[in-house]
N, C-alpha and C. Protein backbone atom coordinates (compact mmCIF):
# COMPACT_ATOMS: atom_id res chain seq x y z
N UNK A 1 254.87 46.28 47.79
CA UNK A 1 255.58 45.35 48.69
C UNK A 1 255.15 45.65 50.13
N UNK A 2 254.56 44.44 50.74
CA UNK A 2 253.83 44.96 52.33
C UNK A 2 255.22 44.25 53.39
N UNK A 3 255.00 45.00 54.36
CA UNK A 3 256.01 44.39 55.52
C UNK A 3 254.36 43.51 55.90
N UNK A 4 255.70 42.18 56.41
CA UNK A 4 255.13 41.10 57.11
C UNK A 4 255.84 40.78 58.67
N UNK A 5 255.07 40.74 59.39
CA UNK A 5 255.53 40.12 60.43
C UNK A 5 255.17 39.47 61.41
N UNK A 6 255.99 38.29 61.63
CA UNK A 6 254.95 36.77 61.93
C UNK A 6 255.76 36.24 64.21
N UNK A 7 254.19 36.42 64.88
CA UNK A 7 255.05 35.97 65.50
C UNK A 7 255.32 34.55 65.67
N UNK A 8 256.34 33.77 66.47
CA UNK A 8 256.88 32.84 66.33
C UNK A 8 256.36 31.20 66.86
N UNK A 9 256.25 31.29 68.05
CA UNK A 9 255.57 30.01 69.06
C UNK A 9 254.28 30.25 68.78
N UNK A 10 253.62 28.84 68.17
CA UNK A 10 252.31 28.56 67.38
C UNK A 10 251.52 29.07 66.03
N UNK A 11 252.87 29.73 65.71
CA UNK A 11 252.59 29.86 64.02
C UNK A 11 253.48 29.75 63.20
N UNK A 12 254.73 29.42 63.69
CA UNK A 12 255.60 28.70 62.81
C UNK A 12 256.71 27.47 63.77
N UNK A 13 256.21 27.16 64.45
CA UNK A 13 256.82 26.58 65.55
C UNK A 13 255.60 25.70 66.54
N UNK A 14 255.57 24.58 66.14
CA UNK A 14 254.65 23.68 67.55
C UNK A 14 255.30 23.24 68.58
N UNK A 15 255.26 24.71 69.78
CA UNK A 15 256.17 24.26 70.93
C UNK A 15 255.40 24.88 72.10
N UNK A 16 254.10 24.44 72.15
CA UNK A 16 253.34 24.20 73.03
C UNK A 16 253.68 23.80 74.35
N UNK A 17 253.90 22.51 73.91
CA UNK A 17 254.55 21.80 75.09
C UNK A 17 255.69 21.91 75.77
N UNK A 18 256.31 22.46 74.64
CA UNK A 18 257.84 22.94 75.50
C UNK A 18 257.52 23.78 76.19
N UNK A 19 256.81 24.90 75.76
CA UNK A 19 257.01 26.61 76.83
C UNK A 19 256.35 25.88 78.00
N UNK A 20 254.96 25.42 77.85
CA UNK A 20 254.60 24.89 79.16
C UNK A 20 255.27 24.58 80.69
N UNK A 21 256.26 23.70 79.73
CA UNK A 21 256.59 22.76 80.59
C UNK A 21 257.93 23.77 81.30
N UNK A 22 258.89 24.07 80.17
CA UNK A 22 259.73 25.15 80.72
C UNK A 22 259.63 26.55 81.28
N UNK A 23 258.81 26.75 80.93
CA UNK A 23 258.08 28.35 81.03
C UNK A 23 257.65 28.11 82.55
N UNK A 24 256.93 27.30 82.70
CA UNK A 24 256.41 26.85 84.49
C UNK A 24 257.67 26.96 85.39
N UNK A 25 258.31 26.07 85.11
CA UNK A 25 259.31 25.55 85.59
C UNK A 25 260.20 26.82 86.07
N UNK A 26 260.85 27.67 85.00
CA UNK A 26 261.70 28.58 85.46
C UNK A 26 260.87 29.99 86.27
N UNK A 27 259.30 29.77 85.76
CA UNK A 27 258.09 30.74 86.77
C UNK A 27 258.68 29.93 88.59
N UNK A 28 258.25 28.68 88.37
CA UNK A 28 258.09 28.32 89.87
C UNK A 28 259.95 28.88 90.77
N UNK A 29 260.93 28.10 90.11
CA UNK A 29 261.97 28.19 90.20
C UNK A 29 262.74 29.70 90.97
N UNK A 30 261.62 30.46 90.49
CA UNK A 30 262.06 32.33 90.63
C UNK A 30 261.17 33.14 91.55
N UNK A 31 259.75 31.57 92.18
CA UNK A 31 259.38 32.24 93.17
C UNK A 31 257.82 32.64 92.72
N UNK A 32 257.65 32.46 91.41
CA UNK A 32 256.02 32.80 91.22
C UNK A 32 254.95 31.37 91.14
N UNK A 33 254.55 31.37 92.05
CA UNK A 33 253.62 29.97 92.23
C UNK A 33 252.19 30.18 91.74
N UNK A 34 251.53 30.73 90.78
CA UNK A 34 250.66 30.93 90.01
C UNK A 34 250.29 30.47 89.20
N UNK A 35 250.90 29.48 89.09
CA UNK A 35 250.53 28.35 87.50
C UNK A 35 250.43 27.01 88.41
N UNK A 36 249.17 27.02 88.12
CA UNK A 36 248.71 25.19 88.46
C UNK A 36 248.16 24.57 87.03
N UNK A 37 247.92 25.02 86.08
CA UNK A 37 247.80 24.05 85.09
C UNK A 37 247.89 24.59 83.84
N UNK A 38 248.31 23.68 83.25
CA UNK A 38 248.35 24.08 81.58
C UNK A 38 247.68 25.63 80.79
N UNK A 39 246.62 25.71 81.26
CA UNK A 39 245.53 26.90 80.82
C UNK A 39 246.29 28.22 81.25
N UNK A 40 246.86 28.56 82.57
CA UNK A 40 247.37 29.23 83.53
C UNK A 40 248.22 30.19 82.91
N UNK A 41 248.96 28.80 81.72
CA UNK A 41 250.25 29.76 80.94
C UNK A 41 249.62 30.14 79.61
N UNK A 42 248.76 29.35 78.98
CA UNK A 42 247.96 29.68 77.95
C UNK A 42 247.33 31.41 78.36
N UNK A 43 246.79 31.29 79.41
CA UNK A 43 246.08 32.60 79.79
C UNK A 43 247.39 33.95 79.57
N UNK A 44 248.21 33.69 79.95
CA UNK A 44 249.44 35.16 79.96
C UNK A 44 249.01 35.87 78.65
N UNK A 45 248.38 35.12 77.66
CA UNK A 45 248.66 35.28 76.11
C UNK A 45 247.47 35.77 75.72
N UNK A 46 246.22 36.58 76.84
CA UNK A 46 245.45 36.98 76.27
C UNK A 46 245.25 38.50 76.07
N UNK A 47 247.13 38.98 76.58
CA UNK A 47 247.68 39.82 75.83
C UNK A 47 248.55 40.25 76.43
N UNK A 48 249.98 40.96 76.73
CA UNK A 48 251.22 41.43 76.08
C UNK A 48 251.19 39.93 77.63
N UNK A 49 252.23 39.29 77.16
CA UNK A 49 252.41 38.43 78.32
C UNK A 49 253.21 39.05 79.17
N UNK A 50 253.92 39.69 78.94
CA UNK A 50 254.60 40.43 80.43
C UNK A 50 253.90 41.28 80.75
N UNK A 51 253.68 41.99 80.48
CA UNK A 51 252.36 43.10 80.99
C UNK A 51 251.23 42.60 81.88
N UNK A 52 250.55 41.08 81.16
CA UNK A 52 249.89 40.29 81.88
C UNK A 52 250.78 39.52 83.25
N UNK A 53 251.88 39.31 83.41
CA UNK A 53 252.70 38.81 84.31
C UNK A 53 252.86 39.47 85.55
N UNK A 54 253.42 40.90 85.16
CA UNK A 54 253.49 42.34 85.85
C UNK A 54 252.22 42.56 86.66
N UNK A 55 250.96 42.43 86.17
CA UNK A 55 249.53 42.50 86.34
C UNK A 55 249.48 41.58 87.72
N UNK A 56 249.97 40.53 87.49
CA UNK A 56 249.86 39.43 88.18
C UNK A 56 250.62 39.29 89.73
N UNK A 57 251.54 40.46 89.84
CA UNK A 57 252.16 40.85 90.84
C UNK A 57 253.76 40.78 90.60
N UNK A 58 254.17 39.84 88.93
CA UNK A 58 255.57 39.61 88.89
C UNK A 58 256.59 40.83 88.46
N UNK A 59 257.73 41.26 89.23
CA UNK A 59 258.35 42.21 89.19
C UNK A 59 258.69 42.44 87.70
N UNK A 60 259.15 43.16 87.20
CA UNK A 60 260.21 43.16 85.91
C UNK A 60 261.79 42.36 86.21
N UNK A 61 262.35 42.95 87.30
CA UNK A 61 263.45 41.87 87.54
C UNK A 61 263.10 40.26 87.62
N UNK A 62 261.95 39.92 88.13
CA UNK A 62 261.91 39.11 88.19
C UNK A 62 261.33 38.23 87.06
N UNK A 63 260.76 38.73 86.37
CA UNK A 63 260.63 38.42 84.64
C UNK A 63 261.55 38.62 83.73
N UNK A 64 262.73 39.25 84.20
CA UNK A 64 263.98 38.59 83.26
C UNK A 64 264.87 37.95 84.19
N UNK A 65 264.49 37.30 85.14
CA UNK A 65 265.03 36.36 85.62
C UNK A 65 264.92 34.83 85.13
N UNK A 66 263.28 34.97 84.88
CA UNK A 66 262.56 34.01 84.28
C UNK A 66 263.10 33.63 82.94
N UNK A 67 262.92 35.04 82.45
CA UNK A 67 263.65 34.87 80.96
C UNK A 67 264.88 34.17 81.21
N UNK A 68 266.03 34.16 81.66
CA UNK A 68 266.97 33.61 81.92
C UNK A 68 266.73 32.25 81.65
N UNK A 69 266.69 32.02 82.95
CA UNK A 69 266.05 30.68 83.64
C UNK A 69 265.20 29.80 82.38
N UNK A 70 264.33 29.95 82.03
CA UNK A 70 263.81 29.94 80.26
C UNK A 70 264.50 29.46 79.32
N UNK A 71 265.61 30.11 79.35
CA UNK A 71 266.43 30.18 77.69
C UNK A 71 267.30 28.90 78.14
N UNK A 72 267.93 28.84 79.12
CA UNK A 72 268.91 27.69 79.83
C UNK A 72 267.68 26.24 79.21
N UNK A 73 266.70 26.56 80.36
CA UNK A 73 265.68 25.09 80.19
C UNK A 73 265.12 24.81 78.79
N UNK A 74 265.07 26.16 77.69
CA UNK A 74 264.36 25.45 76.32
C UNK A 74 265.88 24.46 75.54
N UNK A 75 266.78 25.38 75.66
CA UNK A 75 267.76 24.69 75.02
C UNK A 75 267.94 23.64 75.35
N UNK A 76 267.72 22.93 76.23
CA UNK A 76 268.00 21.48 76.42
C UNK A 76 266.71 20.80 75.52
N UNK A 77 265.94 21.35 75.10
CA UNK A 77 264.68 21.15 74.21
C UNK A 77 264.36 21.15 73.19
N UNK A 78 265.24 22.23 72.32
CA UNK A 78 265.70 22.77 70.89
C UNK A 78 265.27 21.83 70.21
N UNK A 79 266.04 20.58 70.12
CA UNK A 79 265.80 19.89 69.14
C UNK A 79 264.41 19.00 68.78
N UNK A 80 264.14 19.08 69.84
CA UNK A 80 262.69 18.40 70.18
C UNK A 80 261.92 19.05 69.13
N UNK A 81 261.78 20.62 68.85
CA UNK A 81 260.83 21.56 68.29
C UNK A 81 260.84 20.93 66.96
N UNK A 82 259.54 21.30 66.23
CA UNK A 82 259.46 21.25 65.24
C UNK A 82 258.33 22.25 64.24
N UNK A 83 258.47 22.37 63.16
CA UNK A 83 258.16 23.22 62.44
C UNK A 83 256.30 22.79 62.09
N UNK A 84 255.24 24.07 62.04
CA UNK A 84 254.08 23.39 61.49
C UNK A 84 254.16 23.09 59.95
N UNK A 85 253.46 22.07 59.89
CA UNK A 85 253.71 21.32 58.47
C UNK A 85 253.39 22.64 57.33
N UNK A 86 254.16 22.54 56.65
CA UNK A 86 253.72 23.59 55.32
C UNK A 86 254.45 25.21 55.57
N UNK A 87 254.83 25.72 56.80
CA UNK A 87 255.01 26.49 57.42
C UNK A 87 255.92 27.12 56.51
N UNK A 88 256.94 26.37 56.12
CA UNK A 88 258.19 26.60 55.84
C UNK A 88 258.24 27.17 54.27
N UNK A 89 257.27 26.60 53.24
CA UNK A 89 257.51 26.43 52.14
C UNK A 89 256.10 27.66 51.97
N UNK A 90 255.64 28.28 52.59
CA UNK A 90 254.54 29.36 52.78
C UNK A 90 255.39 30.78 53.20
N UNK A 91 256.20 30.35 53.98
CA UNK A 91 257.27 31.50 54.44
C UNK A 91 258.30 31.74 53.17
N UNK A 92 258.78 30.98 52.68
CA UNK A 92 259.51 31.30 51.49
C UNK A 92 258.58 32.02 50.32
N UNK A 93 257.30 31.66 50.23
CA UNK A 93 256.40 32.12 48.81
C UNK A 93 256.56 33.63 49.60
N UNK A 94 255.96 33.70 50.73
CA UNK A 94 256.08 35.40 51.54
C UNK A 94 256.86 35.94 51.13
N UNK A 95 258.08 35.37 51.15
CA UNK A 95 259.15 36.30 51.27
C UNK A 95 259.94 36.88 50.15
N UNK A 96 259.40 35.61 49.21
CA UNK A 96 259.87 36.29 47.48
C UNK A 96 258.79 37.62 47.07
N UNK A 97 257.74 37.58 47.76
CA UNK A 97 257.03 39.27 47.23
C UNK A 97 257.43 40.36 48.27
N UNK A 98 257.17 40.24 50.42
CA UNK A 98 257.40 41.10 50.76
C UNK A 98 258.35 40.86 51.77
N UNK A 99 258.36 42.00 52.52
CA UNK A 99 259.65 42.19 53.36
C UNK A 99 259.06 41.70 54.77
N UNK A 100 259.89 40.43 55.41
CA UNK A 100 259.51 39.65 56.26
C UNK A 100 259.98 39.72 57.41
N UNK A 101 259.82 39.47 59.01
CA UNK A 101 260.13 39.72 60.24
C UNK A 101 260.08 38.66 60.96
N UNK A 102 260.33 38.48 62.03
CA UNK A 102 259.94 37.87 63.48
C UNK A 102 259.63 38.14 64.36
N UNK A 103 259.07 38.66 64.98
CA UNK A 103 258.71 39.62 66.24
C UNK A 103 257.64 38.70 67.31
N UNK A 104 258.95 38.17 68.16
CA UNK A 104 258.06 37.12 69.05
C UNK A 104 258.33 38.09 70.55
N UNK A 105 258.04 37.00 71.64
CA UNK A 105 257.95 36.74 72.86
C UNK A 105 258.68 35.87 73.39
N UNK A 106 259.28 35.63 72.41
CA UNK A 106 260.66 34.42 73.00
C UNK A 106 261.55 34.98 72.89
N UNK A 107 262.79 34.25 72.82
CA UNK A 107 264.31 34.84 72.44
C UNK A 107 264.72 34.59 71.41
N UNK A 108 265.25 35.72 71.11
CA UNK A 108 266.31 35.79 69.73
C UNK A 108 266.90 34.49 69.43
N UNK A 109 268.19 34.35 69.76
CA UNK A 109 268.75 33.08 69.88
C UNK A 109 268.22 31.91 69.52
N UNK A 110 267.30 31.23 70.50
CA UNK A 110 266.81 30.51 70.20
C UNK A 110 265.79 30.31 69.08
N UNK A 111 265.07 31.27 68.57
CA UNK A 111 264.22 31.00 67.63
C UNK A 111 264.95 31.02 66.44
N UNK A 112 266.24 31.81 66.68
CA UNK A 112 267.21 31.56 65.01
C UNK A 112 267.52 30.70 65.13
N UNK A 113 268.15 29.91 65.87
CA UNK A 113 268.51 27.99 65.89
C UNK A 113 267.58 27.71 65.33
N UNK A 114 266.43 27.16 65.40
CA UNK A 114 265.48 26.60 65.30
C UNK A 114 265.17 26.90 63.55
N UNK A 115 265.04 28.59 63.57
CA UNK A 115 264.78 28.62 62.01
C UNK A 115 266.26 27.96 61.07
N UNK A 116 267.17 28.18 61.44
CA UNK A 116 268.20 27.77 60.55
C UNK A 116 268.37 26.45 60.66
N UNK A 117 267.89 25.62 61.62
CA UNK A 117 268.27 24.09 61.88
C UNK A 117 267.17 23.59 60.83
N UNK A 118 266.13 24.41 60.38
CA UNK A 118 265.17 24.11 59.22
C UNK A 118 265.13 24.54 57.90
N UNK A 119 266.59 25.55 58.15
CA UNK A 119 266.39 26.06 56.27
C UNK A 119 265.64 27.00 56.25
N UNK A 120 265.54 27.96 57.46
CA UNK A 120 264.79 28.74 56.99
C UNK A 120 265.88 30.44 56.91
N UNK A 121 265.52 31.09 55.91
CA UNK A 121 266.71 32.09 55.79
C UNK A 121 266.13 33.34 55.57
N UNK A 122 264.53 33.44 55.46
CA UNK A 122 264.47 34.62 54.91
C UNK A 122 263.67 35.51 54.99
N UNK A 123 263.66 35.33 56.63
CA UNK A 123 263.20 36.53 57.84
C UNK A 123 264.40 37.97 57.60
N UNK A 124 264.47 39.03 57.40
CA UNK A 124 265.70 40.14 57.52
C UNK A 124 265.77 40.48 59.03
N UNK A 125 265.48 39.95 59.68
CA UNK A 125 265.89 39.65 61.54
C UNK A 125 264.47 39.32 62.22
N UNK A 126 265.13 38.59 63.52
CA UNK A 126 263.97 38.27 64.41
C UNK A 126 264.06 38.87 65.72
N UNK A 127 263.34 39.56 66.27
CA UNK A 127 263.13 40.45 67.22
C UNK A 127 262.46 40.07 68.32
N UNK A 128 263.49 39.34 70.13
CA UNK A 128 262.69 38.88 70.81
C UNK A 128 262.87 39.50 71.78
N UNK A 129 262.37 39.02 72.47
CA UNK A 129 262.19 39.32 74.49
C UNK A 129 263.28 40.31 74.67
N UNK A 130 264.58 39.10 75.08
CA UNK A 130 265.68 40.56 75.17
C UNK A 130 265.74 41.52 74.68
N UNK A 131 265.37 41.60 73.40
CA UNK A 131 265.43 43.33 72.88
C UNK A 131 264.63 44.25 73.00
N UNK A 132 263.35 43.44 73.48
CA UNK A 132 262.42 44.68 74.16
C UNK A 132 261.19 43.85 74.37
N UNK A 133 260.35 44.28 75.05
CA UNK A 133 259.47 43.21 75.61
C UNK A 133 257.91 43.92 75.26
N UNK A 134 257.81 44.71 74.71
CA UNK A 134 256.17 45.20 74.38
C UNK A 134 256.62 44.63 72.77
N UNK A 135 255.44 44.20 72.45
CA UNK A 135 255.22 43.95 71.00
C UNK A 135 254.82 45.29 70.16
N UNK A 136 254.47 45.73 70.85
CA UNK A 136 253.99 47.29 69.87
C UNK A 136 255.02 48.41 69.50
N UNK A 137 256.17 48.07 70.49
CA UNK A 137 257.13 48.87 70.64
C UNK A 137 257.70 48.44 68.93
N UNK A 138 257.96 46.87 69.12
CA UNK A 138 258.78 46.31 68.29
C UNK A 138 258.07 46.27 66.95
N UNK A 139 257.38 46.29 66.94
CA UNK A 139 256.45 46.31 65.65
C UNK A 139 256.28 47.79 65.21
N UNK A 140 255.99 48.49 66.13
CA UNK A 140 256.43 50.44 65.51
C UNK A 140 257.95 50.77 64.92
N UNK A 141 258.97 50.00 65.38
CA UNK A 141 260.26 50.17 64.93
C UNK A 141 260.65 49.85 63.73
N UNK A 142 259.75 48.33 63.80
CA UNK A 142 259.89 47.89 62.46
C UNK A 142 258.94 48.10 61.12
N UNK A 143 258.03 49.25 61.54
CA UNK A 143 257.22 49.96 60.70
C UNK A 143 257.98 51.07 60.06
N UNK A 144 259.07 51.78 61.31
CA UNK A 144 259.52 52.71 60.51
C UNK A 144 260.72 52.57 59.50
N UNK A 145 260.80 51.01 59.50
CA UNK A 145 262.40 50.59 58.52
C UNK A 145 261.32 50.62 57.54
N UNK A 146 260.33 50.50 56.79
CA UNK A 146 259.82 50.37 55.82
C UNK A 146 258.47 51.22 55.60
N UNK A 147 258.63 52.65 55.50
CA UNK A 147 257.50 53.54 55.63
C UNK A 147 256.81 53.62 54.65
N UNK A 148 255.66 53.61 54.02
CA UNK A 148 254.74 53.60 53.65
C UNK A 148 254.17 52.31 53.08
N UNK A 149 254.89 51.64 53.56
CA UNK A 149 255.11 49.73 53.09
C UNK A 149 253.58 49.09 53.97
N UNK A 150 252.85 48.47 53.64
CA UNK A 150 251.32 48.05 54.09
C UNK A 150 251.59 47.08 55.25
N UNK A 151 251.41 47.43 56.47
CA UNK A 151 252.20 46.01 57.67
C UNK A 151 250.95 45.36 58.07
N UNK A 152 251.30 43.93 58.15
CA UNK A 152 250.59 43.04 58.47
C UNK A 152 251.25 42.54 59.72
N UNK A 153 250.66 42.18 61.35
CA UNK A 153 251.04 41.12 61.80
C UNK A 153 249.99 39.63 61.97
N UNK A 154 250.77 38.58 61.67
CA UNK A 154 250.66 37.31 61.96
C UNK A 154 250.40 36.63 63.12
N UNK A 155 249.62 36.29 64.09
CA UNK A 155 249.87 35.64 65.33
C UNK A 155 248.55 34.83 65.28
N UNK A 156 249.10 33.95 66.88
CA UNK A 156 247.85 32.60 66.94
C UNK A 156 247.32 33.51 68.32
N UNK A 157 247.80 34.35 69.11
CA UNK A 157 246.52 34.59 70.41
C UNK A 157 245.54 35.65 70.24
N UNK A 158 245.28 35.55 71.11
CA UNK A 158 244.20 36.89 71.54
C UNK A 158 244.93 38.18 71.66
N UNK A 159 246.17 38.16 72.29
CA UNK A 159 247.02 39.05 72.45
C UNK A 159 247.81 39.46 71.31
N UNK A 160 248.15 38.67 70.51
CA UNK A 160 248.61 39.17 69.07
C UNK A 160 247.82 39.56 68.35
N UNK A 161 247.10 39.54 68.54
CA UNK A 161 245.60 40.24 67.38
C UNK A 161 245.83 41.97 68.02
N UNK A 162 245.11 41.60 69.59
CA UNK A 162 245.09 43.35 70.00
C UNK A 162 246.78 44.25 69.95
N UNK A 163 247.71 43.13 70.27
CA UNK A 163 248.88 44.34 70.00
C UNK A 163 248.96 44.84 68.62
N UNK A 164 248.82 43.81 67.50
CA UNK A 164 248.66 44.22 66.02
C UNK A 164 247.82 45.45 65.69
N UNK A 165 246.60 45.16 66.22
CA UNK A 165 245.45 46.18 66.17
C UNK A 165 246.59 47.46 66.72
N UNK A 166 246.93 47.70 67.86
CA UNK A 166 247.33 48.69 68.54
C UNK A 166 248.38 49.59 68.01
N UNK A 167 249.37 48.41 67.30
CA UNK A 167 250.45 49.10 66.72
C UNK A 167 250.17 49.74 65.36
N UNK A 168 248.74 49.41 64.53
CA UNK A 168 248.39 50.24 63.16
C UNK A 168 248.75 49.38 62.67
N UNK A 169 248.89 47.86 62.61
CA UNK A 169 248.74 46.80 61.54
C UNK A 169 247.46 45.96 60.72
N UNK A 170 247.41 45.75 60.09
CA UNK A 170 246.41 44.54 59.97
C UNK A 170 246.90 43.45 60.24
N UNK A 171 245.75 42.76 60.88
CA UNK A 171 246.16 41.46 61.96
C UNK A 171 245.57 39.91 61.48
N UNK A 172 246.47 39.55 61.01
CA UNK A 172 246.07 37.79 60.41
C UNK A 172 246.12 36.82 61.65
N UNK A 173 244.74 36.13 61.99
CA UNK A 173 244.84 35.07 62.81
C UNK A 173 245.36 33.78 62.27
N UNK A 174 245.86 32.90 62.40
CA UNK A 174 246.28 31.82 62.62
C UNK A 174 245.25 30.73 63.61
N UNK A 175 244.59 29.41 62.58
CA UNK A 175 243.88 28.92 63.75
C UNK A 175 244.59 27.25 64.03
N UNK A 176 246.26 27.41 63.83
CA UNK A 176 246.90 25.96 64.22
C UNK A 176 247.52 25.47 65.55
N UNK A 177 247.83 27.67 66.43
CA UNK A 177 248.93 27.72 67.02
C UNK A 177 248.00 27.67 68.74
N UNK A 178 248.43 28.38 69.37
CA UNK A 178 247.93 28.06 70.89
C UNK A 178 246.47 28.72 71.54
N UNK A 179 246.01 29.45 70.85
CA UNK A 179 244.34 30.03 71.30
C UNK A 179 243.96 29.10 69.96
N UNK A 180 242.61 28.74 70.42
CA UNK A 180 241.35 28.29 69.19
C UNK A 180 240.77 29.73 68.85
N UNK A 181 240.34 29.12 67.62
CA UNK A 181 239.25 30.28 67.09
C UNK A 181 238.52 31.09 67.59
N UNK A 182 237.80 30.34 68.34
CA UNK A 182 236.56 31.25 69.36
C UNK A 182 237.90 32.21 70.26
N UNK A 183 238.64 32.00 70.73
CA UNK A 183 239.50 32.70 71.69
C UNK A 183 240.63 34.08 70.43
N UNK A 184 240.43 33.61 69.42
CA UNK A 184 241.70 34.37 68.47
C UNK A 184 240.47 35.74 68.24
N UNK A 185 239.26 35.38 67.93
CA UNK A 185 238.21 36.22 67.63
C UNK A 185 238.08 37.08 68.69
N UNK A 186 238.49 36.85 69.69
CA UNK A 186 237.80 37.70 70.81
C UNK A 186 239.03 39.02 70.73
N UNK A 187 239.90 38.40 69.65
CA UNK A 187 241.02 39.99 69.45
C UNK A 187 240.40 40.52 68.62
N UNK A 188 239.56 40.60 67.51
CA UNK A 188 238.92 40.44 66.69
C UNK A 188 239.64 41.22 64.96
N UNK A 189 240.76 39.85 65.15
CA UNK A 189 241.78 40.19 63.97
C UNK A 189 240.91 40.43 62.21
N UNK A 190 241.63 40.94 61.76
CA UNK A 190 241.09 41.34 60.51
C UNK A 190 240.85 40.27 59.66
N UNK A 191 241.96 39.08 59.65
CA UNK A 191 241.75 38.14 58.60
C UNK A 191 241.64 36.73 59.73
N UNK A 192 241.38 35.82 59.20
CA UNK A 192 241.43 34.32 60.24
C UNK A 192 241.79 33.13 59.00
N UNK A 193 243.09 32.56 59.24
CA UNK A 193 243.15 31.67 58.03
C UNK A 193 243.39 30.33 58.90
N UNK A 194 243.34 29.25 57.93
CA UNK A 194 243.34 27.62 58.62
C UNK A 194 244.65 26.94 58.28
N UNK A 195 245.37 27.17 57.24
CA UNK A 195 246.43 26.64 57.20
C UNK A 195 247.55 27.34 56.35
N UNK A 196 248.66 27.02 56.36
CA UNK A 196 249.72 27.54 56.25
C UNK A 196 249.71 28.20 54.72
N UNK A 197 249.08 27.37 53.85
CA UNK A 197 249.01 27.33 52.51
C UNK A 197 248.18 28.62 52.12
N UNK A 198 246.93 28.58 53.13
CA UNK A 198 245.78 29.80 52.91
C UNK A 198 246.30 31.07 53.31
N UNK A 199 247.62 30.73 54.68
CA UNK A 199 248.60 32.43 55.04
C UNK A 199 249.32 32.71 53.47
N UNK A 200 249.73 32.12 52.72
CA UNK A 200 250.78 32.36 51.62
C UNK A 200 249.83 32.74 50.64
N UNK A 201 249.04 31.83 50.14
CA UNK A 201 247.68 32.32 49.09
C UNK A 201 247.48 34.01 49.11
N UNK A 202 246.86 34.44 50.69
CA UNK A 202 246.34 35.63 51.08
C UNK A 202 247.29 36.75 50.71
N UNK A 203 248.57 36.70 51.68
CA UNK A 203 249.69 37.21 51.19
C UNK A 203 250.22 37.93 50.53
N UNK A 204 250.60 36.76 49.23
CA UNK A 204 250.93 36.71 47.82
C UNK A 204 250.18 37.28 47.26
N UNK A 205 248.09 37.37 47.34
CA UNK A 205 247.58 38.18 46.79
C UNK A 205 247.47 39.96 46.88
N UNK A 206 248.15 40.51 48.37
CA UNK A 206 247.76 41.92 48.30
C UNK A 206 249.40 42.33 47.79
C-alpha cells in the first residue's frame, strides 16, 4: 500500500482562472505590484511559491495577508470551480488500493468545499497554506504517518516535481494542470502522465 499525495489547483481542480484573477488582485490590494500579466503568477510556481514570493521582496506578513485577502476573493468563486474531467472517478480507483492526501498551496477550507460539493470523500485530510507553507515540510509529516509505505507526489508545476524530488518522493507529472510539458520536465519528475485515467492505471499498478 503506497501513500499518495496529490496537489490540488491543476490536477484535480481547473482553477486557473480563478487564482489568476484573485490571487492578483489580493497581491495588488496588499501592496505588491509585480504582476502585470497572466505568466507573472504562473511563474511563482516554478517552485515553493512563497519562497518564490519572499525571493521577490514579499514579507511573510505580508503573504499571509494575501492569503487572507485570497480566501475572502476565491469564495465568492467557489462555485464557478470545477473538477478535471475523469479526475474524480481516478481518485476513487486510488484510493480503494492506497492511502491518499492533499497537500496543496491553497487553503484547507476551501479546497474541502470544493471536494465535497463533488462527492469527493476519500482524501484522509487535506493539508494547505495555513497549516504550513513549505511543501516539503508537509509532505515529510505526512511520510511519517505511514512509514515504510512507498510515497508518491502528484503535481502539474515545475515546483511540484522539485519539492517532491526534495522531500524523498517519487514525483508524477500531470500534463492537464498549469505548466505544459516542456516546463513540468524541467523538474524532471519521475513519471509524466496525460490523463486522469493513465494517473489511476499507473497507480493501481505499483
Amino acid at each position: 500500500m503506497a501513500l499518495v499525495m496529490f496537489d490540488y489547483d491543476g490536477v484535480i481542480v481547473d482553477s486557473l482562472d480563478v487564482f489568476i484573477s484573485r490571487f492578483s488582485q489580493a497581491c495588488l490590494e496588499n501592496g505588491f505590484r509585480g504582476i502585470k500579466e497572466p505568466k507573472d503568477v504562473i511563474s511563482f510556481f516554478d517552485g515553493n511559491v512563497y519562497e518564490t514570493m519572499m525571493s521577490r521582496g514579499i514579507s511573510e506578513a505580508t503573504i499571509n495577508n494575501i492569503l487572507k485577502r485570497y480566501e475572502l476573493l476565491q469564495d465568492e468563486q467557489l462555485t464557478e470551480l470545477a473538477l478535471f474531467n475523469g479526475i474524480g472517478v481516478a481518485l476513487q480507483r486510488i484510493s480503494e488500493k492506497h492511502h491518499v492526501y492533499v497537500i496543496t498551496s491553497n487553503l484547507s477550507s476551501a479546497t474541502i468545499q470544493i471536494l465535497k460539493k463533488n462527492g469527493i470523500h476519500c482524501f484522509k485530510d487535506v493539508i494547505g497554506a495555513e497549516k504550513e507553507k513549505s511543501k516539503i515540510k508537509k509532505i515529510h509529516n505526512t511520510m511519517a504517518l505511514h512509514p515504510g509505505s512507498p510515497a508518491y507526489y502528484v503535481g502539474d508545476t515545475k515546483g511540484d516535481m522539485i519539492e517532491g524530488k526534495r522531500a524523498g518522493t517519487l514525483t508524477i507529472g500531470v500534463t492537464w494542470g498549469w505548466h505544459n510539458p516542456q516546463k513540468i520536465k524541467e523538474g524532471d519528475p519521475d513519471y509524466l502522465v496525460n490523463t486522469p485515467e493513465e494517473l489511476a492505471d499507473f497507480l493501481v499498478s505499483v
